[in-house]
C-alpha atoms as a PDB file:
ATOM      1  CA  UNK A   1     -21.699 -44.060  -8.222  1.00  0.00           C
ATOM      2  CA  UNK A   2     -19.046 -46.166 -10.108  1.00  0.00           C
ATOM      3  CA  UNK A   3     -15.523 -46.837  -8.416  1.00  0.00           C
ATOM      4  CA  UNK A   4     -12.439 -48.214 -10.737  1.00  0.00           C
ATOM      5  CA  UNK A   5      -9.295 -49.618  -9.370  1.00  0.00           C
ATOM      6  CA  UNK A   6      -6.331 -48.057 -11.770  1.00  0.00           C
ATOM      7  CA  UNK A   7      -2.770 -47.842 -11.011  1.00  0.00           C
ATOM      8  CA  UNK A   8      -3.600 -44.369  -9.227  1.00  0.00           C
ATOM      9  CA  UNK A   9      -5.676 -46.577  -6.953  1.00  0.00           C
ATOM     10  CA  UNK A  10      -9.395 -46.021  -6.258  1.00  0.00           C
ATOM     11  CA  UNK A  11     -11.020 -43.108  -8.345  1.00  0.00           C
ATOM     12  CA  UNK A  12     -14.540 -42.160  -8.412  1.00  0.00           C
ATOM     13  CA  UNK A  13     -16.035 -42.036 -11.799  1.00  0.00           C
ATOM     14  CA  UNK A  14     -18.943 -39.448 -12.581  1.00  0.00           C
ATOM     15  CA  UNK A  15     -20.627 -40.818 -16.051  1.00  0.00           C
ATOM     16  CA  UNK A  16     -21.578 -44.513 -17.652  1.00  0.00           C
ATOM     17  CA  UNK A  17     -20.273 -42.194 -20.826  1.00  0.00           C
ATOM     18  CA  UNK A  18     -16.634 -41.928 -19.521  1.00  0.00           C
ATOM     19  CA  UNK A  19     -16.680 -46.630 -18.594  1.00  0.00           C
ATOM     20  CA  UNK A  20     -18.068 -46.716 -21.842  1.00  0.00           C
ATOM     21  CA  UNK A  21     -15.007 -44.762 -23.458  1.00  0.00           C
ATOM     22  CA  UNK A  22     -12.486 -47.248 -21.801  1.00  0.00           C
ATOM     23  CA  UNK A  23     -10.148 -48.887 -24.188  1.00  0.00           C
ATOM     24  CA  UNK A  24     -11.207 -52.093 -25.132  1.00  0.00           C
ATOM     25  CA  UNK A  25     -15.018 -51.510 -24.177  1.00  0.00           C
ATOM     26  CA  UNK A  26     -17.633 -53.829 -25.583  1.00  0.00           C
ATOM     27  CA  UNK A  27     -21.639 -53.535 -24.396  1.00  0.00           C
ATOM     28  CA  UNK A  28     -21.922 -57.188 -25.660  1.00  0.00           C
ATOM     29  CA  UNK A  29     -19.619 -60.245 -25.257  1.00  0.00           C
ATOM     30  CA  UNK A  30     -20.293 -64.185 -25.370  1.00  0.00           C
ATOM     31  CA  UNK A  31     -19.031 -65.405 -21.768  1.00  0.00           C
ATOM     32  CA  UNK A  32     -18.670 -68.826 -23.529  1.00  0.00           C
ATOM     33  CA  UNK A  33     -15.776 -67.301 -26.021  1.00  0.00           C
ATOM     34  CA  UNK A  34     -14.000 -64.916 -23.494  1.00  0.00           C
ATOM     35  CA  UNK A  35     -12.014 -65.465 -19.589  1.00  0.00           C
ATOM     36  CA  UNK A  36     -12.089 -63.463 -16.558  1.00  0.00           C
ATOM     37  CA  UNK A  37      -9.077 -61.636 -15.925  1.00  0.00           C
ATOM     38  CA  UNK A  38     -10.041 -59.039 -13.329  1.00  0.00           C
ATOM     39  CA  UNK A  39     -12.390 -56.978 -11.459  1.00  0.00           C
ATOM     40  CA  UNK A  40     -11.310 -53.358 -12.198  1.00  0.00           C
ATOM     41  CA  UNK A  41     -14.324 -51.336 -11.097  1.00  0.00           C
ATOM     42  CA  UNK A  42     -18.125 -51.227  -9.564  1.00  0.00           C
ATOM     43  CA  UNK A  43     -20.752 -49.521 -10.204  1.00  0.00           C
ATOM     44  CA  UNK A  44     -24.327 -48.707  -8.046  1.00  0.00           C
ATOM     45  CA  UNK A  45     -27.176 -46.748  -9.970  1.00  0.00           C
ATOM     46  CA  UNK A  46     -30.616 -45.742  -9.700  1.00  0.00           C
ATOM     47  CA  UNK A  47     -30.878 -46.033 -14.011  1.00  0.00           C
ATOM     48  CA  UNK A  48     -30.400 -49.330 -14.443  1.00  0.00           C
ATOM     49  CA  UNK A  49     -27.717 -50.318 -17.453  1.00  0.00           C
ATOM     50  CA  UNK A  50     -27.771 -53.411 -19.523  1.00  0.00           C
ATOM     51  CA  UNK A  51     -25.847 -56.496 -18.460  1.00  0.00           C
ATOM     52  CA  UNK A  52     -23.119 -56.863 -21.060  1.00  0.00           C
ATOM     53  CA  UNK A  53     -23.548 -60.623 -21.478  1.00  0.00           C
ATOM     54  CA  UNK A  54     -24.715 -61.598 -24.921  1.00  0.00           C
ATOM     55  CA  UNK A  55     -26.577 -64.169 -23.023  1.00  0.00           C
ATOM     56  CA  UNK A  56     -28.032 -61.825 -20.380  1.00  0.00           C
ATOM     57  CA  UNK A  57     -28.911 -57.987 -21.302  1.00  0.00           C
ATOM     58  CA  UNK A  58     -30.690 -57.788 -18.195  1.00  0.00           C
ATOM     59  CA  UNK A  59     -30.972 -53.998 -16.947  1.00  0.00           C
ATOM     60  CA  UNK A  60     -29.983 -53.812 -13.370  1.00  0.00           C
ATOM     61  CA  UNK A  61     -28.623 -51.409 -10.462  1.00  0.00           C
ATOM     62  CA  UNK A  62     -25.471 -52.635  -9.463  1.00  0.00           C
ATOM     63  CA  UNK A  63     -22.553 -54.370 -11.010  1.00  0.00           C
ATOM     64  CA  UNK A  64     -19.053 -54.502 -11.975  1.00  0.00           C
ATOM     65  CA  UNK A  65     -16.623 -53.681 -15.071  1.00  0.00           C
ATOM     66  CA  UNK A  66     -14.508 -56.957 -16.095  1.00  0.00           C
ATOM     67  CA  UNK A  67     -11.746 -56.996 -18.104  1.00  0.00           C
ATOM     68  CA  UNK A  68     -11.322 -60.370 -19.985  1.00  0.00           C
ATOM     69  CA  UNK A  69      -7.773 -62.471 -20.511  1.00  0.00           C
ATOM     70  CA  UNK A  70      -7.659 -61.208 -24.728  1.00  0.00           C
ATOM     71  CA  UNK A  71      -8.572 -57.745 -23.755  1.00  0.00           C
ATOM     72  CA  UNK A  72     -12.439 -56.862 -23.657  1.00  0.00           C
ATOM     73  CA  UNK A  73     -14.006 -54.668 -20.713  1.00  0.00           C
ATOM     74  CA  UNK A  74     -17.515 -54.864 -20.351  1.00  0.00           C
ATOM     75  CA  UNK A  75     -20.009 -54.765 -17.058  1.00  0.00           C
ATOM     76  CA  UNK A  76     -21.741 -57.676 -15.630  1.00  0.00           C
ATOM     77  CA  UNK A  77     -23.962 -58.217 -12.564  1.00  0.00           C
ATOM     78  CA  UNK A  78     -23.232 -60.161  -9.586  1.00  0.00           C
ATOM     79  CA  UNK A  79     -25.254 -63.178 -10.626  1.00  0.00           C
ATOM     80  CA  UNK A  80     -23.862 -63.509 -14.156  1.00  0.00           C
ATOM     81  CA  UNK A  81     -20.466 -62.903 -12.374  1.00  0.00           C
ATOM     82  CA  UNK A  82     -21.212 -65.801 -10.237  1.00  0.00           C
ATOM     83  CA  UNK A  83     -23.348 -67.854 -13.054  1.00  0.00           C
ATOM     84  CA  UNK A  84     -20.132 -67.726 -15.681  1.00  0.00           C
ATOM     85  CA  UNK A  85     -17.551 -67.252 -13.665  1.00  0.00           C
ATOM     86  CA  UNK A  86     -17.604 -69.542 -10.236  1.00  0.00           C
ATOM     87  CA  UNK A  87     -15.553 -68.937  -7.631  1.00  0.00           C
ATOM     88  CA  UNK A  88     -12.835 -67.086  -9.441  1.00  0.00           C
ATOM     89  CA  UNK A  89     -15.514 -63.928  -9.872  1.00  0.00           C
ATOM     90  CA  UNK A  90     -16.603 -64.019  -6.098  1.00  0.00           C
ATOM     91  CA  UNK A  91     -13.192 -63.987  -5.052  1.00  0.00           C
ATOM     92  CA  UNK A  92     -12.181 -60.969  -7.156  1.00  0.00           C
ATOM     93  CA  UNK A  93     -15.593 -59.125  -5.907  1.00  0.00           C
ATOM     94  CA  UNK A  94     -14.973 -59.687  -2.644  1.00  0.00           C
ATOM     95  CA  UNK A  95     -11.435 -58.537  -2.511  1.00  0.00           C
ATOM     96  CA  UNK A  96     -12.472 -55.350  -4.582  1.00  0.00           C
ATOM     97  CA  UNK A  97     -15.763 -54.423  -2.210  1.00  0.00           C
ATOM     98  CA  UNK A  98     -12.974 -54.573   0.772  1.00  0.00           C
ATOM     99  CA  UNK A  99     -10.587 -52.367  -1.032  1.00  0.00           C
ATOM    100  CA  UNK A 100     -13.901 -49.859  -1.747  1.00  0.00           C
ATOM    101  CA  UNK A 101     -14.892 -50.071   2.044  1.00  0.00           C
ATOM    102  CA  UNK A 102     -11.761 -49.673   3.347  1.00  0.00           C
ATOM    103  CA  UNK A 103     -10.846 -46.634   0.747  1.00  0.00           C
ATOM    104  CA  UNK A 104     -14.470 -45.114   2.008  1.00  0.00           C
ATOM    105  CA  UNK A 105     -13.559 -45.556   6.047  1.00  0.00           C
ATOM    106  CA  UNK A 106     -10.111 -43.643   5.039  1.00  0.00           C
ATOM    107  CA  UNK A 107     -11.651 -40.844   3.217  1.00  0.00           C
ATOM    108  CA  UNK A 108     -14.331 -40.291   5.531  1.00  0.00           C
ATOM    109  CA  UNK A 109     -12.125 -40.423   8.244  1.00  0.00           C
ATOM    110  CA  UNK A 110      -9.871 -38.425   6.270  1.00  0.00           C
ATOM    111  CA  UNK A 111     -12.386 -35.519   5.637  1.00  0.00           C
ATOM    112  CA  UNK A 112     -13.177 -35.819   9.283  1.00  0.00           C
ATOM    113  CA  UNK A 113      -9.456 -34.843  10.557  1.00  0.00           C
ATOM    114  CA  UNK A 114      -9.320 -31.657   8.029  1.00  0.00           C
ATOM    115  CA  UNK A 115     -12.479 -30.257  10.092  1.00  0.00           C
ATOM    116  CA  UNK A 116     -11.057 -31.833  13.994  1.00  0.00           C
ATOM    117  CA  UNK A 117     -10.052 -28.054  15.227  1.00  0.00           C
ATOM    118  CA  UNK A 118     -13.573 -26.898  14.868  1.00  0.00           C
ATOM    119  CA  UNK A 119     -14.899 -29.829  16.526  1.00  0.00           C
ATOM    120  CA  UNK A 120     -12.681 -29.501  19.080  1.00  0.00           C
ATOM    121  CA  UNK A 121     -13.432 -25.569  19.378  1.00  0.00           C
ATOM    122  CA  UNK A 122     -17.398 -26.478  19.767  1.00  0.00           C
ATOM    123  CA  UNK A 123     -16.911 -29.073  22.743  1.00  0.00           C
ATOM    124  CA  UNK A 124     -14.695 -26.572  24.293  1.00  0.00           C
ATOM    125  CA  UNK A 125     -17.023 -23.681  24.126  1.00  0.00           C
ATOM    126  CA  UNK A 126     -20.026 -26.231  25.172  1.00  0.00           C
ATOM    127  CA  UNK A 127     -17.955 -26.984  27.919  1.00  0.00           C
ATOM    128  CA  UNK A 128     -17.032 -23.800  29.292  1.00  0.00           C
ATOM    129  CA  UNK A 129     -18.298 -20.426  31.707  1.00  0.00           C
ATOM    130  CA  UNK A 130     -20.418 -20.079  34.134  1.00  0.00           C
ATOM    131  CA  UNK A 131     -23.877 -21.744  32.496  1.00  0.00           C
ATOM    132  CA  UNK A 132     -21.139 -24.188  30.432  1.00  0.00           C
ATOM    133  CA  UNK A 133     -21.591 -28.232  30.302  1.00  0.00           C
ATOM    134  CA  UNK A 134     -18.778 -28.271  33.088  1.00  0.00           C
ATOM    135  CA  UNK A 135     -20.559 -26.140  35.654  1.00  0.00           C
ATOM    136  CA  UNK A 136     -24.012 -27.178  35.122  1.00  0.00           C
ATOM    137  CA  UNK A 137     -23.184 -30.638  35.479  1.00  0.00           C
ATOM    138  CA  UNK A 138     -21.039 -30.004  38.709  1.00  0.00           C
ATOM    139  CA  UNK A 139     -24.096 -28.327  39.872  1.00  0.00           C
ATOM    140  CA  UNK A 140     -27.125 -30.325  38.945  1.00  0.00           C
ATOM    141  CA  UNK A 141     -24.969 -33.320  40.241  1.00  0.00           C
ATOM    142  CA  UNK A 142     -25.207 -31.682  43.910  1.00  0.00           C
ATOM    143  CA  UNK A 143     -28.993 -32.510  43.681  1.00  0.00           C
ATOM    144  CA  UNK A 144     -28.725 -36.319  43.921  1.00  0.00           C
ATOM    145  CA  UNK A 145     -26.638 -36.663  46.755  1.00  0.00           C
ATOM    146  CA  UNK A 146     -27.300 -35.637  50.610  1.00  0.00           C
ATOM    147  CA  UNK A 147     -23.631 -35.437  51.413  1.00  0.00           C
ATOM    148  CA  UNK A 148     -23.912 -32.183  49.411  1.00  0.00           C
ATOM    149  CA  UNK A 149     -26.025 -30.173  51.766  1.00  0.00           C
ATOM    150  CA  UNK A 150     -29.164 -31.039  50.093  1.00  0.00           C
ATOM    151  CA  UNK A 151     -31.661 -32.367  52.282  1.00  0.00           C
ATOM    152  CA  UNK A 152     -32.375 -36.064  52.172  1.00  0.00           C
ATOM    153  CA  UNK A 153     -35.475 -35.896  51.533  1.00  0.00           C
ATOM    154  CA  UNK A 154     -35.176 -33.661  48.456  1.00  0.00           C
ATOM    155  CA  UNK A 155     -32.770 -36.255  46.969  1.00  0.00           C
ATOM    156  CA  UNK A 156     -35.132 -38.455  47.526  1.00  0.00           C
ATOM    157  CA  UNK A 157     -37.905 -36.833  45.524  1.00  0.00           C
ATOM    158  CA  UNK A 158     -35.660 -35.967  42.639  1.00  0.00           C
ATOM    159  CA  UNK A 159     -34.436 -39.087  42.335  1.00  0.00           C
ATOM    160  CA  UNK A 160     -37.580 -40.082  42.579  1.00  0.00           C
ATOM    161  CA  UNK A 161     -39.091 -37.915  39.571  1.00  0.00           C
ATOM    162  CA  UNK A 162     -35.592 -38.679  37.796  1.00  0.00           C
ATOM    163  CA  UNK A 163     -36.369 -42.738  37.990  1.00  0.00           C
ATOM    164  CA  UNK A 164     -40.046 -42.483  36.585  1.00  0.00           C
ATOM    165  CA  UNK A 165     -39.011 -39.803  33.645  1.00  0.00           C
ATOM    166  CA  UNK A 166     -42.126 -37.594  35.240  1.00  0.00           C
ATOM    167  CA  UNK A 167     -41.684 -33.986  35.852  1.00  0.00           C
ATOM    168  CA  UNK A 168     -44.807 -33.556  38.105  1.00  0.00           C
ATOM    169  CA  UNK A 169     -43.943 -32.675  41.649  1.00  0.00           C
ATOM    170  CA  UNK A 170     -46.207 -34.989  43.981  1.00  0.00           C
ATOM    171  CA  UNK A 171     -46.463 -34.810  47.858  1.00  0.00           C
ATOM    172  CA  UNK A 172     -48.112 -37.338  49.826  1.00  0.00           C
ATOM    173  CA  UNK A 173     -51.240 -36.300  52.081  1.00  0.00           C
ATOM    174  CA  UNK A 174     -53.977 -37.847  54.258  1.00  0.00           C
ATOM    175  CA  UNK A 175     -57.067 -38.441  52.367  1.00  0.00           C
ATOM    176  CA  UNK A 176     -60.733 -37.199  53.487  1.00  0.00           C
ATOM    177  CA  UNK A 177     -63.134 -39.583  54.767  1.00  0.00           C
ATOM    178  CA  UNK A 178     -65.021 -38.571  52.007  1.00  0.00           C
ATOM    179  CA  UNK A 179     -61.924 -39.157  50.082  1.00  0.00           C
ATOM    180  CA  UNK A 180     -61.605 -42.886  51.166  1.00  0.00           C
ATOM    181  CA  UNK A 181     -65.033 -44.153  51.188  1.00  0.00           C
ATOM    182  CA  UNK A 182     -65.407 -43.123  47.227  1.00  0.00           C
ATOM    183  CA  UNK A 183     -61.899 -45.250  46.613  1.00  0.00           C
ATOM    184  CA  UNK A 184     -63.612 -48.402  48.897  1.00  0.00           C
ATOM    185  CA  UNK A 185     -66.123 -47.981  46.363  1.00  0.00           C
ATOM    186  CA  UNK A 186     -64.497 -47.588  43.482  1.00  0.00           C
ATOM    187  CA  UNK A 187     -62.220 -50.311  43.972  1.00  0.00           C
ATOM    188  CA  UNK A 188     -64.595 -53.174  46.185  1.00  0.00           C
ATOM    189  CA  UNK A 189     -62.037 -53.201  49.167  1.00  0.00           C
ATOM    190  CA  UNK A 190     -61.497 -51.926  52.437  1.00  0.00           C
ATOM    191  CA  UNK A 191     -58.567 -49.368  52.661  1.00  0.00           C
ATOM    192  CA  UNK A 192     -56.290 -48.880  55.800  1.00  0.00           C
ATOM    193  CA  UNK A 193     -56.495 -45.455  57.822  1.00  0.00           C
ATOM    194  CA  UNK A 194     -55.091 -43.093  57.347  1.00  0.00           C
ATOM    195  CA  UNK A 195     -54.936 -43.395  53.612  1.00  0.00           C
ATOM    196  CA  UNK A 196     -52.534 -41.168  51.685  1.00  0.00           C
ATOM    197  CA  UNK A 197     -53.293 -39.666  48.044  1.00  0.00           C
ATOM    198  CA  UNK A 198     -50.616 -38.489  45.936  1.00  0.00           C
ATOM    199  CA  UNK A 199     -51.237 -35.009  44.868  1.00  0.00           C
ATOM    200  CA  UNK A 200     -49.354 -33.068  42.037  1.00  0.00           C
ATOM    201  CA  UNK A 201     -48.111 -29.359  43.548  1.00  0.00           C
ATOM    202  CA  UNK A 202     -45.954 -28.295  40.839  1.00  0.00           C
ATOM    203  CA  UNK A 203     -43.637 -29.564  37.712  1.00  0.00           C
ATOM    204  CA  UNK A 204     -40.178 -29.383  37.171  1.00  0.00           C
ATOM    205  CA  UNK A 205     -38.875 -27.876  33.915  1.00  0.00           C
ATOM    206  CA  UNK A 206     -34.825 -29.229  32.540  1.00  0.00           C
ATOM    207  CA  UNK A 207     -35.387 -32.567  33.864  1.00  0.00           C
ATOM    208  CA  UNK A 208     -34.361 -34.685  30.873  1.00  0.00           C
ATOM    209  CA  UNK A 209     -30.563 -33.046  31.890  1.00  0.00           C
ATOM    210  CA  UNK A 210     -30.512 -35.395  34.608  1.00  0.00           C
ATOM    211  CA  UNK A 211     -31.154 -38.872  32.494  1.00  0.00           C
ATOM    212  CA  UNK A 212     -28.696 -41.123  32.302  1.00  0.00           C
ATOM    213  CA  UNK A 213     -28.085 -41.081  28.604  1.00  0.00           C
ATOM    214  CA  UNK A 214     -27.823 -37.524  28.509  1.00  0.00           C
ATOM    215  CA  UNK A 215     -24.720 -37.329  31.256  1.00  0.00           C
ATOM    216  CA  UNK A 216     -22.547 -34.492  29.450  1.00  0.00           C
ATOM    217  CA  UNK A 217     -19.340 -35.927  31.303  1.00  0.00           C
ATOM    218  CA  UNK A 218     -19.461 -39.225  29.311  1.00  0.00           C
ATOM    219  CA  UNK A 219     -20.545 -37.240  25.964  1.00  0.00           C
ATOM    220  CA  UNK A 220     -18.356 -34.622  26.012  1.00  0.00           C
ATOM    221  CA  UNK A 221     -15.385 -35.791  27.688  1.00  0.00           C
ATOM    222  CA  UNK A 222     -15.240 -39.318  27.534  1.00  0.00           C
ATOM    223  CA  UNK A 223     -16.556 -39.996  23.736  1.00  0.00           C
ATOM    224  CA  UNK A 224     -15.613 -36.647  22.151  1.00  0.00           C
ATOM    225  CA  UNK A 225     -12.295 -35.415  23.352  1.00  0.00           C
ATOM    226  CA  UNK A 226     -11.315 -38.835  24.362  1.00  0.00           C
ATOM    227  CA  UNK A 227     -12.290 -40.226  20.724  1.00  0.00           C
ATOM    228  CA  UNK A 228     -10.443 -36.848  19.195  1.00  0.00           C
ATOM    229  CA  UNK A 229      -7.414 -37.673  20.923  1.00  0.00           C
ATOM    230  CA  UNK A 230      -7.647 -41.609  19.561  1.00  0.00           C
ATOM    231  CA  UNK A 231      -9.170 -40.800  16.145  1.00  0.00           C
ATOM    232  CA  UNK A 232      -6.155 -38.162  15.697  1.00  0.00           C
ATOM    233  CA  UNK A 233      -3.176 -40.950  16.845  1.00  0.00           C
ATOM    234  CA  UNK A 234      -4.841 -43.404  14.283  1.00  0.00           C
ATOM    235  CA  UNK A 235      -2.709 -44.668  11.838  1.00  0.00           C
ATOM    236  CA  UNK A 236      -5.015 -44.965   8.506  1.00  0.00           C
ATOM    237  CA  UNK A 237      -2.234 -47.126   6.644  1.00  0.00           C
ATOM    238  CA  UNK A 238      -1.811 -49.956   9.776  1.00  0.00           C
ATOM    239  CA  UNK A 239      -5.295 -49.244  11.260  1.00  0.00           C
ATOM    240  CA  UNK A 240      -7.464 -52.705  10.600  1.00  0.00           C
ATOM    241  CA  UNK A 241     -10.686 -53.195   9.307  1.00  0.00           C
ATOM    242  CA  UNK A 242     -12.327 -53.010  12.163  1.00  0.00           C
ATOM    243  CA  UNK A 243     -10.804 -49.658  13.835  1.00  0.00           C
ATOM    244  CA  UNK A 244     -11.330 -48.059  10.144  1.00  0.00           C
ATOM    245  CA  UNK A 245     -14.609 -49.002  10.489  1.00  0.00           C
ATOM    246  CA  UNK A 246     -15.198 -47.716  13.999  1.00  0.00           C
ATOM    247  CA  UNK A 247     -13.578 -44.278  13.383  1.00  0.00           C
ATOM    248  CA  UNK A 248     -15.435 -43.926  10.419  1.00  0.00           C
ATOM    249  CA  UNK A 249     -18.678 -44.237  11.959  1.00  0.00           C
ATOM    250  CA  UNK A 250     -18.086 -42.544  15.011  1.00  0.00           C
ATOM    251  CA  UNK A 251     -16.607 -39.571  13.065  1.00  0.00           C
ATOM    252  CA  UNK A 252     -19.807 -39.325  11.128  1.00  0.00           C
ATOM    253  CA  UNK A 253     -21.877 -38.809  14.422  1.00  0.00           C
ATOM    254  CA  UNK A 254     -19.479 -35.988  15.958  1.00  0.00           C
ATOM    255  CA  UNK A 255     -21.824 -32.876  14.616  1.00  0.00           C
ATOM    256  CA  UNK A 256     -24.800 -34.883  15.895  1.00  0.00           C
ATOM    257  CA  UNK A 257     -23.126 -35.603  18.995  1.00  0.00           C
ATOM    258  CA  UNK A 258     -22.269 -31.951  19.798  1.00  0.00           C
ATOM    259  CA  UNK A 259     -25.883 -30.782  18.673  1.00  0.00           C
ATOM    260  CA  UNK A 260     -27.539 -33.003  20.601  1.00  0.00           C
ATOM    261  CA  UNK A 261     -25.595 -31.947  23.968  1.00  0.00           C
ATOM    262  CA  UNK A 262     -26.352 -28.409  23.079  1.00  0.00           C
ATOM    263  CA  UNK A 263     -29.847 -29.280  23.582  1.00  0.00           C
ATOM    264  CA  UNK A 264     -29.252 -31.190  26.725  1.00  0.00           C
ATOM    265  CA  UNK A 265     -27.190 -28.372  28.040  1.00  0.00           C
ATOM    266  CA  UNK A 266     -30.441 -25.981  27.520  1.00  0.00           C
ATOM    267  CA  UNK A 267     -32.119 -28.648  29.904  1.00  0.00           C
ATOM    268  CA  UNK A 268     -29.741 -28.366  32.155  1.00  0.00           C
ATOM    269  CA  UNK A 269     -29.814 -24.530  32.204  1.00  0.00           C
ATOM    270  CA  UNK A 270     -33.774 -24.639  33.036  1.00  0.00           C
ATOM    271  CA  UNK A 271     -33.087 -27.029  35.948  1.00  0.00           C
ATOM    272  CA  UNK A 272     -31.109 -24.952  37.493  1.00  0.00           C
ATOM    273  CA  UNK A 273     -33.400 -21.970  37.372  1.00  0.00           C
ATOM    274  CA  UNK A 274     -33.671 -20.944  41.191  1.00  0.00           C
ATOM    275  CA  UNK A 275     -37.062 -20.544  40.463  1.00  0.00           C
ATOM    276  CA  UNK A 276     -37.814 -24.001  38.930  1.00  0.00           C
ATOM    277  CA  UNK A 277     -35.482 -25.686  41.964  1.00  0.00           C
ATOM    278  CA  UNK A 278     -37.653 -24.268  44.556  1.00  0.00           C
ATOM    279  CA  UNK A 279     -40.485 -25.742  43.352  1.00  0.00           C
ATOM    280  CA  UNK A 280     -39.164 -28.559  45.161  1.00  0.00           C
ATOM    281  CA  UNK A 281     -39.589 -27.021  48.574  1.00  0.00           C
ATOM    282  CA  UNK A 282     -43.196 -27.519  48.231  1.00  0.00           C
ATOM    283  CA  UNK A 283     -43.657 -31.356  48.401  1.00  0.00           C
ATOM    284  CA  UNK A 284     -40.866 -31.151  51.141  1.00  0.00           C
ATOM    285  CA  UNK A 285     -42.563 -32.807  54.521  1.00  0.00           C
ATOM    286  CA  UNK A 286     -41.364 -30.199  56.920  1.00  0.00           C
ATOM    287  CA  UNK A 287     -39.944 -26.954  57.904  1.00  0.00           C
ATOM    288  CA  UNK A 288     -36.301 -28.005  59.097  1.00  0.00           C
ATOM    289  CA  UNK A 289     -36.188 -29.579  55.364  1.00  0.00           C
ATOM    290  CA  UNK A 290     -37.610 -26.706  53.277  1.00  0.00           C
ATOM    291  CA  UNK A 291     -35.073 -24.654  55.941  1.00  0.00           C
ATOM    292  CA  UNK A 292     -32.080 -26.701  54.559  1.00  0.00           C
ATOM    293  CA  UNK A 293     -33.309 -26.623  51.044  1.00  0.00           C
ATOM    294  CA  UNK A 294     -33.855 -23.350  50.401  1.00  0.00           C
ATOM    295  CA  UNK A 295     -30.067 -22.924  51.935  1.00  0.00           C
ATOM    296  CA  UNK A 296     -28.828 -25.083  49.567  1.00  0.00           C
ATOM    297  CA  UNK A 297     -30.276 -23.777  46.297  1.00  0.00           C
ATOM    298  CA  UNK A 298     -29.346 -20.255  47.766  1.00  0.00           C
ATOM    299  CA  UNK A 299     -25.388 -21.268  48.307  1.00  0.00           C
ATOM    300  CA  UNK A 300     -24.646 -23.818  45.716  1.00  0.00           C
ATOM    301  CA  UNK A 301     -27.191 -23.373  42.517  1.00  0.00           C
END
């Protein structure tokens, strides 16, 4: 990839061949005979090209095209930059790799705004109908709290299973005598009576919906639309380094943002399978529960 500053501003610059037909190009000058005038272009390459120091020649990756005080161009590394040059050369790279970074953030964040409607469009359908982002989430968020109508106990388990990322169902029951004697074995200690074992009675499919990281409020709404809104208000001309840089990089996650809650959406979807939710009912401790339960997933799932 090779960049040159000309009065047009940054261009990109597909072939060595067109560098070397610059005006003034030389692939070999004596840095003892000639000045630096000015940066005027980089260059980053797999092939590596010839240094065009008389007193280097070494091949390498990356570099940058000089132009010289009596009029030679030619392409040096960083090193002989810095070697021949001093201060004068890192000061011209520097400012140079800034105006390249800076150009890059705008462009990117240019390209971004051309495609912004579609973006927009995808969130929006995401969000939307009956098994959308918005009414899954309203939904599945009923399950975690008692004030809901869903039993306190159930909360408790989900929360539970939520906590410990585990999607087995477990209910707690009193263990055998048989059942406690081969654990005093096992484990060289009296236990107390009665002893509970945790048994698994089911599994609960969509659970990853309700992980923190995947909470489609704070995707959707809060970092897409809300960074749509922002990114579109941006002033690329004033905006600093810093925002440029921001945008830029959070533009170039939007498609993997919205494909990602597509995915979690599909979680969400299987949680709220009647089916899969009354699962649930079976590690619930008793019948006034499972009572209230199943009322719950009947009138608000």
């Amino acid at each position: 990839m090779i960049t040159l500053n000309t009065e047009r501003g940054l261009i990109k610059v597909e072939t060595w061949q067109e560098i070397e037909e610059l005006p003034g190009f030389t692939k070999d000058i004596d840095p003892k005979e000639y000045e630096l005038k000015e940066i005027i272009g980089r260059y980053i390459f797999k092939d590596y090209i010839k240094c065009g120091l008389s007193s280097c020649h070494t091949p390498h990756g990356k570099g940058y095209i000089v132009t010289t005080k009596t009029g030679p161009i030619t392409n040096i590394g960083r090193n002989c930059g810095r070697n021949h040059f001093g201060v004068e050369f890192e000061e011209l790279s520097k400012t140079l790799e800034t105006e390249i970074r800076i150009k890059t953030y705008r462009d990117i964040i240019g390209s971004f705004l051309i495609f912004i409607d579609q973006h927009k469009e995808a969130v929006n359908k995401l969000r939307s109908g009956p098994f959308g982002a918005d009414a899954v989430y309203r939904k599945a968020n009923l399950l975690l709290k008692n004030t809901s109508g869903c039993p306190e106990e159930a909360v408790k388990i989900l929360s539970r299973v939520v906590r410990s990322r585990n999607t087995d169902i477990t209910k707690d029951r009193i263990a055998s005598k048989q059942e406690v004697e081969d654990l005093e074995a096992i484990q060289g200690k009296s236990l107390p009576r009665p002893y509970y074992i945790e048994e698994k009675v089911d599994y609960l499919s969509g659970l990853p919906f309700l992980y923190k990281e995947n909470d489609l409020r704070e995707r959707l709404i809060i970092d897409l639309e809300e960074g749509f809104k922002a990114i579109e208000e941006l002033n690329l001309d004033d905006a600093s380094d810093s925002e440029l840089k921001h945008w830029s990089g959070w533009s170039s996650e939007v498609e993997r943002k919205i494909k990602e809650s597509e995915e979690i959406l599909k979680y969400g979807v299987a949680l709220l399978e009647k089916a899969n939710l009354m699962k649930l009912e079976k590690a619930l401790s008793d019948d006034k529960s499972k009572s209230e339960y199943r009322e719950f997933v009947r009138k608000k799932m």
